[in-house]
N, C-alpha and C. Protein backbone atom coordinates (compact mmCIF):
# COMPACT_ATOMS: atom_id res chain seq x y z
N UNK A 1 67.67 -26.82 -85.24
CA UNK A 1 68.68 -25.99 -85.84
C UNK A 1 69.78 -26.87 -86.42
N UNK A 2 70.46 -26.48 -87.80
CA UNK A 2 71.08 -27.20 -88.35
C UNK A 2 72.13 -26.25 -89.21
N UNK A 3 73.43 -26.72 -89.16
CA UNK A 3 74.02 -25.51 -90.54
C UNK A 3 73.65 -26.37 -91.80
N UNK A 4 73.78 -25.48 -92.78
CA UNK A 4 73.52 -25.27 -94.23
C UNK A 4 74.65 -24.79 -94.87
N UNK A 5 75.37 -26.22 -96.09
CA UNK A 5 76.08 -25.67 -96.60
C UNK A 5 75.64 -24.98 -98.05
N UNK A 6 76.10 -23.77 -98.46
CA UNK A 6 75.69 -22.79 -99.11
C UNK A 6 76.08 -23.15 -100.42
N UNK A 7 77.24 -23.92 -100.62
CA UNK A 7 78.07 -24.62 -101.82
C UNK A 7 76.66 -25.48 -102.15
N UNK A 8 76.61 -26.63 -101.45
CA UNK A 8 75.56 -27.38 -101.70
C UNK A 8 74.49 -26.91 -102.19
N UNK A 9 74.15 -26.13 -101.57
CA UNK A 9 72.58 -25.48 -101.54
C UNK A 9 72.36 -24.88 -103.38
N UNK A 10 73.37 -23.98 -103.69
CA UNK A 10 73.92 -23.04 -104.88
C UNK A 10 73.73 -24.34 -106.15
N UNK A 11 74.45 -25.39 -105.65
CA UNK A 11 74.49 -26.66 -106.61
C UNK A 11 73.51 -26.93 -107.49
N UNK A 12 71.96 -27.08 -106.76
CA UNK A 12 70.99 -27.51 -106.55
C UNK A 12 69.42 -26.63 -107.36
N UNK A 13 70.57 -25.94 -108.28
CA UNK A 13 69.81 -24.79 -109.25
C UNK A 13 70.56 -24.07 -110.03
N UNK A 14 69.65 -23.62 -111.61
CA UNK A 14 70.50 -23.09 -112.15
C UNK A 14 69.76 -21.85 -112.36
N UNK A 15 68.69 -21.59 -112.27
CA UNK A 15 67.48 -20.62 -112.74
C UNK A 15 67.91 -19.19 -112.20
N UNK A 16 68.23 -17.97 -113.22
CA UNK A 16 68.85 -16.85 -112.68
C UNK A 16 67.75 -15.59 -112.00
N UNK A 17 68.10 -14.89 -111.28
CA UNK A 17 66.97 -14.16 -110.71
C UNK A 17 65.70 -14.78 -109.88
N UNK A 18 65.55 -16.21 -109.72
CA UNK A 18 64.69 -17.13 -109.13
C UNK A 18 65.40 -17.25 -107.46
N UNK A 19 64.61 -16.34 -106.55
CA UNK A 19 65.40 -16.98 -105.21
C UNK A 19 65.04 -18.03 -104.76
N UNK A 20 65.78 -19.14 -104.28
CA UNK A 20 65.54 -20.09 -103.16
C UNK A 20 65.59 -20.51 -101.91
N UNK A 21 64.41 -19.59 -101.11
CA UNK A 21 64.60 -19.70 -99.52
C UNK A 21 65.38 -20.80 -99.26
N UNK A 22 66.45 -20.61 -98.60
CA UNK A 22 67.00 -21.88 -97.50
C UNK A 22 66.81 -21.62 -96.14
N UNK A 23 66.51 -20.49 -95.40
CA UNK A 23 65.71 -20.31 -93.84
C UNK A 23 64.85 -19.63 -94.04
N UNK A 24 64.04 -19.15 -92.96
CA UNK A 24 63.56 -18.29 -92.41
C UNK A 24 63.14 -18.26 -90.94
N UNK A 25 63.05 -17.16 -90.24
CA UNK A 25 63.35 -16.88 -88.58
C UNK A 25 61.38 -16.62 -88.66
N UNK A 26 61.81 -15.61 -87.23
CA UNK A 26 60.31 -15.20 -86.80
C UNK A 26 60.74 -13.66 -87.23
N UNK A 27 61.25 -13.05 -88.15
CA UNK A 27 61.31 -12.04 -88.52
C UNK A 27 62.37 -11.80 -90.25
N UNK A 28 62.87 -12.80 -90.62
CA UNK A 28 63.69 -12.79 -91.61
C UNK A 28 63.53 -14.08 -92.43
N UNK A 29 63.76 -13.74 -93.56
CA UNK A 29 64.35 -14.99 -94.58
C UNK A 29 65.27 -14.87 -95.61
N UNK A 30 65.90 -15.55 -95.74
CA UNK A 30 67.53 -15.99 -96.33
C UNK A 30 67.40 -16.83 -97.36
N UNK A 31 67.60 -16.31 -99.37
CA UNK A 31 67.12 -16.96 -99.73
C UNK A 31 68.91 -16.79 -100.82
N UNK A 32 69.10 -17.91 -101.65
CA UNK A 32 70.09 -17.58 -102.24
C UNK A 32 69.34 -17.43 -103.58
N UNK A 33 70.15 -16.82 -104.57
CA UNK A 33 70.21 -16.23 -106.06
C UNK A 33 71.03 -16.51 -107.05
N UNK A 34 71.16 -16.82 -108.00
CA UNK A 34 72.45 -16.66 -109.43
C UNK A 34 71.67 -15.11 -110.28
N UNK A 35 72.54 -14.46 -110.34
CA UNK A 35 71.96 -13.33 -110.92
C UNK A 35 73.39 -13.43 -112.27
N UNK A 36 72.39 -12.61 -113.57
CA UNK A 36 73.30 -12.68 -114.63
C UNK A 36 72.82 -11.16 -115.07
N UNK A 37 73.55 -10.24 -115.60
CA UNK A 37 72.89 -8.66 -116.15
C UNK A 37 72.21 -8.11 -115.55
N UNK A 38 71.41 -7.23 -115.72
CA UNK A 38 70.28 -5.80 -115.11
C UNK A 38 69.28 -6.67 -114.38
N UNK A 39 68.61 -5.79 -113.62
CA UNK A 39 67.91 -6.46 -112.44
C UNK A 39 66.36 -5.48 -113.28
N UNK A 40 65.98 -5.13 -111.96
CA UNK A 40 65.05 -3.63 -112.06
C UNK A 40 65.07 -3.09 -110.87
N UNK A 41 64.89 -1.26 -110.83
CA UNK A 41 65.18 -0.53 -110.30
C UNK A 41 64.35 -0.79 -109.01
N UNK A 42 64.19 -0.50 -107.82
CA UNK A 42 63.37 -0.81 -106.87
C UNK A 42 63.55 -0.63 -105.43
N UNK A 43 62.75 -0.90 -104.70
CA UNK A 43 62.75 -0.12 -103.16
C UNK A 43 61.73 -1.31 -102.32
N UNK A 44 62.70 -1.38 -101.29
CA UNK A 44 61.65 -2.64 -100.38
C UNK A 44 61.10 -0.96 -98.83
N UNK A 45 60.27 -1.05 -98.81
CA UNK A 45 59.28 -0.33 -97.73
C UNK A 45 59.39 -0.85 -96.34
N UNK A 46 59.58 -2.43 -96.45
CA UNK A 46 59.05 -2.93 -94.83
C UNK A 46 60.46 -3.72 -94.53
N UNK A 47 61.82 -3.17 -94.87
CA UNK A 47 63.13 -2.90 -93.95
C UNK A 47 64.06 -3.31 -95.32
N UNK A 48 65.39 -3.20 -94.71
CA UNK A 48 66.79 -3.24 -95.00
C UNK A 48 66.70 -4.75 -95.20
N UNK A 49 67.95 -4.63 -96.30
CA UNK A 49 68.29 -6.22 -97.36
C UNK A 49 70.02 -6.16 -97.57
N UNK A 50 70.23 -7.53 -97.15
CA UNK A 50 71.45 -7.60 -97.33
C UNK A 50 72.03 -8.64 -98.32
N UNK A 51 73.05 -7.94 -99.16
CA UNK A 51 73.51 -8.97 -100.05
C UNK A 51 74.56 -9.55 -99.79
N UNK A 52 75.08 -10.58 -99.79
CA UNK A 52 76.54 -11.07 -99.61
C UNK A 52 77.25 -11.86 -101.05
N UNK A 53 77.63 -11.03 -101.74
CA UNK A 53 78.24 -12.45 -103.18
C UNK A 53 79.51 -13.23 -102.25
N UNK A 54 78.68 -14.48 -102.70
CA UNK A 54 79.09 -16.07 -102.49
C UNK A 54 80.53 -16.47 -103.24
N UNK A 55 80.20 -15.76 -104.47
CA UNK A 55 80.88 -16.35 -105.91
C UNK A 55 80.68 -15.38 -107.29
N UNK A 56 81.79 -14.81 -107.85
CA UNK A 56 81.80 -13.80 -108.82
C UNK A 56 81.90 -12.27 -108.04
N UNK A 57 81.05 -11.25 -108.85
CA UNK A 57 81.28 -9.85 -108.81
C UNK A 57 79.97 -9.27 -108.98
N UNK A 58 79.46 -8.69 -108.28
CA UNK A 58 78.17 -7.57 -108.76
C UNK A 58 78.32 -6.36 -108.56
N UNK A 59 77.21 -5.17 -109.08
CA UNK A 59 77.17 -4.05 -108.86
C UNK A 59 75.87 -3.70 -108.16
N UNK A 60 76.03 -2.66 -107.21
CA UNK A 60 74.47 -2.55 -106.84
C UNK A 60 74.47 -0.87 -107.03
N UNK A 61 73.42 -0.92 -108.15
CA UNK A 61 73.33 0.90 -108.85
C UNK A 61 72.08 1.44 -107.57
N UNK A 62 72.30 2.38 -107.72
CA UNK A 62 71.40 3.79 -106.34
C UNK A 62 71.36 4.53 -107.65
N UNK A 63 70.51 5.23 -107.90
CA UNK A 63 70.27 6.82 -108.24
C UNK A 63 71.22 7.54 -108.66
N UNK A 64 72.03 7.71 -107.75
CA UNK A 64 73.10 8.41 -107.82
C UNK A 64 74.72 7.68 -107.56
N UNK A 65 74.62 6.73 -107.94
CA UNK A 65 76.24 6.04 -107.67
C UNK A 65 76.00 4.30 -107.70
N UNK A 66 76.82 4.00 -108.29
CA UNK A 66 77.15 2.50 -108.46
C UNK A 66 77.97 1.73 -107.61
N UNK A 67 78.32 1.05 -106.67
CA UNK A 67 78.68 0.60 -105.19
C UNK A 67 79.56 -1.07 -106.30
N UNK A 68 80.73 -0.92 -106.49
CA UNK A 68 81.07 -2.73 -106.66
C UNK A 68 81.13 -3.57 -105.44
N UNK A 69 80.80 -4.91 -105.81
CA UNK A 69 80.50 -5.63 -104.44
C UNK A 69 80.74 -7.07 -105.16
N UNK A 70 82.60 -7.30 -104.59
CA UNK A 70 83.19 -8.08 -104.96
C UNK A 70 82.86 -9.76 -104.10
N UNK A 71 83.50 -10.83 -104.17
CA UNK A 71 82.95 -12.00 -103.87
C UNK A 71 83.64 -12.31 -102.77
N UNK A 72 83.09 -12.60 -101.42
CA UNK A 72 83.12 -12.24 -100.11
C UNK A 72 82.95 -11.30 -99.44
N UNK A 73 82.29 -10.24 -100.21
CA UNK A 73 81.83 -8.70 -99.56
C UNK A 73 80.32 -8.87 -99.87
N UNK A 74 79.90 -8.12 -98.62
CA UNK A 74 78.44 -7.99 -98.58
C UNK A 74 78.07 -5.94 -99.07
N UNK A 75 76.70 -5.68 -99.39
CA UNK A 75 76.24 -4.64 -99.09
C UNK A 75 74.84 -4.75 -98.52
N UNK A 76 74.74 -3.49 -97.50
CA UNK A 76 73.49 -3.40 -97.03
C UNK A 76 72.58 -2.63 -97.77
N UNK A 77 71.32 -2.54 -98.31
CA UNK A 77 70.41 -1.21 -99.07
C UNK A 77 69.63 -1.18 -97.49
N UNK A 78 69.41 -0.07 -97.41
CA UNK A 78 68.22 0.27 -95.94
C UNK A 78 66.96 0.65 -97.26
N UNK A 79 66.11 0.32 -95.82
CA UNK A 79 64.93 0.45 -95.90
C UNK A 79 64.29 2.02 -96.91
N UNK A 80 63.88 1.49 -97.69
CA UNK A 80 63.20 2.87 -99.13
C UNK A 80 64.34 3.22 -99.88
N UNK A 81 65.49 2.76 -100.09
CA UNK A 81 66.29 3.31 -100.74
C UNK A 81 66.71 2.71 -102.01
N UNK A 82 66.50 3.11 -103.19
CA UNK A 82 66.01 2.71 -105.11
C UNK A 82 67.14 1.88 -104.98
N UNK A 83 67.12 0.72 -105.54
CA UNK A 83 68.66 0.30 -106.00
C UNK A 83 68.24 -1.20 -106.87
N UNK A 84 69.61 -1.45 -107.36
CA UNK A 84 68.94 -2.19 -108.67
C UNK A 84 70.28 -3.19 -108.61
N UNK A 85 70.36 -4.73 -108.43
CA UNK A 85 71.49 -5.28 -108.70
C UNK A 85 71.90 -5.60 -109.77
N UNK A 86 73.27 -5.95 -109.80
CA UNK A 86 73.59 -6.65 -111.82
C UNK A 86 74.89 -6.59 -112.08
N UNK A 87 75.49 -7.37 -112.43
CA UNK A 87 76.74 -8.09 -113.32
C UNK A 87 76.83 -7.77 -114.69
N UNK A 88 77.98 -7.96 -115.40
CA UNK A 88 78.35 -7.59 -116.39
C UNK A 88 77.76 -8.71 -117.06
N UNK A 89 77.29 -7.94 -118.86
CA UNK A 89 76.46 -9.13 -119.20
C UNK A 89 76.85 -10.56 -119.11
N UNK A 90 77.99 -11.01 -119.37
CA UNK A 90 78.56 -12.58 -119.22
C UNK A 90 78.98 -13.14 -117.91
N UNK A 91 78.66 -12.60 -117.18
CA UNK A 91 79.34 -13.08 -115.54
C UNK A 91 78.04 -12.82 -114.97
N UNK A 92 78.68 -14.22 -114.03
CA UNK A 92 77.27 -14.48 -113.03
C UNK A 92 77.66 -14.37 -112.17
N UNK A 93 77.22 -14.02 -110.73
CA UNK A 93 77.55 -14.10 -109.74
C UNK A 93 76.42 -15.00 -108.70
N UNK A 94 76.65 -15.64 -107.50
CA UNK A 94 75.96 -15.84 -106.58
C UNK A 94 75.91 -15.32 -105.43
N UNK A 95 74.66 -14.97 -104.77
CA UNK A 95 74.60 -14.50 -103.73
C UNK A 95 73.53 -14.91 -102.84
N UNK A 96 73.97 -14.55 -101.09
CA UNK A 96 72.93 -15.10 -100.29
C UNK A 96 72.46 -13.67 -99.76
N UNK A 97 71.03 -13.63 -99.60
CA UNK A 97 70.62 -12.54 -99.43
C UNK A 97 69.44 -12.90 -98.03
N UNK A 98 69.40 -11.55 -97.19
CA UNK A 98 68.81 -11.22 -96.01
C UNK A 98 67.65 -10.05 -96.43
N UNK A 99 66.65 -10.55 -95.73
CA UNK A 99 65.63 -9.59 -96.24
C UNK A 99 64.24 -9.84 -94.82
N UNK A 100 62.96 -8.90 -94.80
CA UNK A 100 62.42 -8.93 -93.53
C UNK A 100 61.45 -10.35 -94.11
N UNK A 101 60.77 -10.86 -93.64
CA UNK A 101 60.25 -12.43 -94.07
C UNK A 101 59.00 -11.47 -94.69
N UNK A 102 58.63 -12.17 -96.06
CA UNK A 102 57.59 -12.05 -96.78
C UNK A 102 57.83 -10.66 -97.42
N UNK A 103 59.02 -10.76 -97.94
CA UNK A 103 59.50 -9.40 -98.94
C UNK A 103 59.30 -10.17 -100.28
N UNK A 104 58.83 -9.58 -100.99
CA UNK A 104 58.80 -9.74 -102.60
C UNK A 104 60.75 -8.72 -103.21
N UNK A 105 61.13 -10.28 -103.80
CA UNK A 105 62.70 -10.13 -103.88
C UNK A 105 62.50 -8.33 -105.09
N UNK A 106 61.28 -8.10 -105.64
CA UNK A 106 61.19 -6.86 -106.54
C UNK A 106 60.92 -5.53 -105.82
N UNK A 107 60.32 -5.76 -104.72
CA UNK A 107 60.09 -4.61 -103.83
C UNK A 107 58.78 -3.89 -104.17
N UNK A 108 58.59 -2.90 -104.54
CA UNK A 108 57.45 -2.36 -104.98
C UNK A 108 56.91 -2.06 -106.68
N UNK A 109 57.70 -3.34 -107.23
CA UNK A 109 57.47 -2.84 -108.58
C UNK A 109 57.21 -4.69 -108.99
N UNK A 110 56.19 -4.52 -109.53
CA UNK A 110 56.22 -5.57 -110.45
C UNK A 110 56.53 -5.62 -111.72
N UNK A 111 57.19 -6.53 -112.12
CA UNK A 111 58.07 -6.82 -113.31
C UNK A 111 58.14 -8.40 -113.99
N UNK A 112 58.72 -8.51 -114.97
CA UNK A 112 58.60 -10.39 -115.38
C UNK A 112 59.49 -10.74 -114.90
N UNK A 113 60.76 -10.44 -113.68
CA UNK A 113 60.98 -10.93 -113.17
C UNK A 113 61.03 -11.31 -111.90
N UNK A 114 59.68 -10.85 -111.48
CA UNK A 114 58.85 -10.93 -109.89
C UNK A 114 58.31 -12.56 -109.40
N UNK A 115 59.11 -13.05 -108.29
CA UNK A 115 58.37 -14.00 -108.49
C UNK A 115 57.69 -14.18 -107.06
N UNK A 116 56.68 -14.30 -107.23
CA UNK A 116 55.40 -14.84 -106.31
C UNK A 116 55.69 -15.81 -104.90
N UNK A 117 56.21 -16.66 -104.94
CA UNK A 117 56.58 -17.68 -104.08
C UNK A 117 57.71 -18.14 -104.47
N UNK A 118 59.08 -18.02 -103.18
CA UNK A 118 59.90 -18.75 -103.57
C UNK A 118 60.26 -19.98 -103.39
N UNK A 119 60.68 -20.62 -104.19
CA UNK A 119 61.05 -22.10 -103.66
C UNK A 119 62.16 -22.38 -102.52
N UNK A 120 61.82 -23.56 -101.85
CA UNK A 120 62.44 -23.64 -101.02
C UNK A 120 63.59 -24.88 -100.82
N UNK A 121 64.58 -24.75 -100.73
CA UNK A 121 65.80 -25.60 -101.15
C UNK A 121 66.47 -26.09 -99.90
C-alpha cells in the first residue's frame, strides 16, 4: 500500500474521455479522467459510481434534471440510473472516479467513445 498523488498522476496524460486506472481493490477500481463536452447517455447495471472533480466544473444530466458538480464536490449515480457527464464546450474538467472493478466507463451502451481496456498509470 502506497498513497498516490492525484496532481501527479493527472500530469501524466492528456487524452479526454480515456480513463486511467490508478488502483484497484478486490471489489473496486479508481480510474482518473479529463473530460471536455457531452459524454453519452448511460446506465452501469452491476453498482453505483462516484465522481469527484479534481479540477474545473461538470454537469451530470439524469432524464429529468441536471445536478452541477463543482471542483472539490463529488456526485454519486446508483446503480441503473441514465446519466450522462459533461462540461461546457471549452472547459475541461478532471476527475477521479469510483466504480465496481471491471465496469466499462460507458455502461451499457457502446459508443466511439467506449474504451475496452484502461490504461494503467
Amino acid at each position: 500500500m502506497k498513497s498516490i498523488n492525484l496532481k501527479e498522476k493527472h500530469s501524466l496524460f492528456t487524452k479526454q474521455w480515456h480513463p486511467h486506472l490508478i488502483v484497484e481493490g478486490s471489489s473496486l477500481q479508481v480510474y482518473l479522467s479529463k473530460i471536455q463536452g457531452e459524454f453519452v447517455m448511460h446506465t452501469h447495471d452491476n453498482g453505483d459510481e462516484l465522481f469527484y472533480v479534481l479540477k474545473g466544473k461538470m454537469e451530470m444530466c439524469f432524464k429529468d434534471k441536471t445536478v452541477p458538480v463543482s471542483e472539490g464536490e463529488l456526485i454519486l449515480v446508483p446503480k441503473g440510473v441514465e446519466h450522462c457527464p459533461k462540461t461546457a464546450p471549452n472547459e475541461e474538467a478532471h476527475l477521479l472516479v469510483v466504480e465496481p472493478l471491471g465496469t466499462t466507463h460507458t455502461g451499457n451502451v457502446q459508443h466511439e467513445k467506449t474504451v475496452k481496456e484502461f490504461n494503467r498509470i
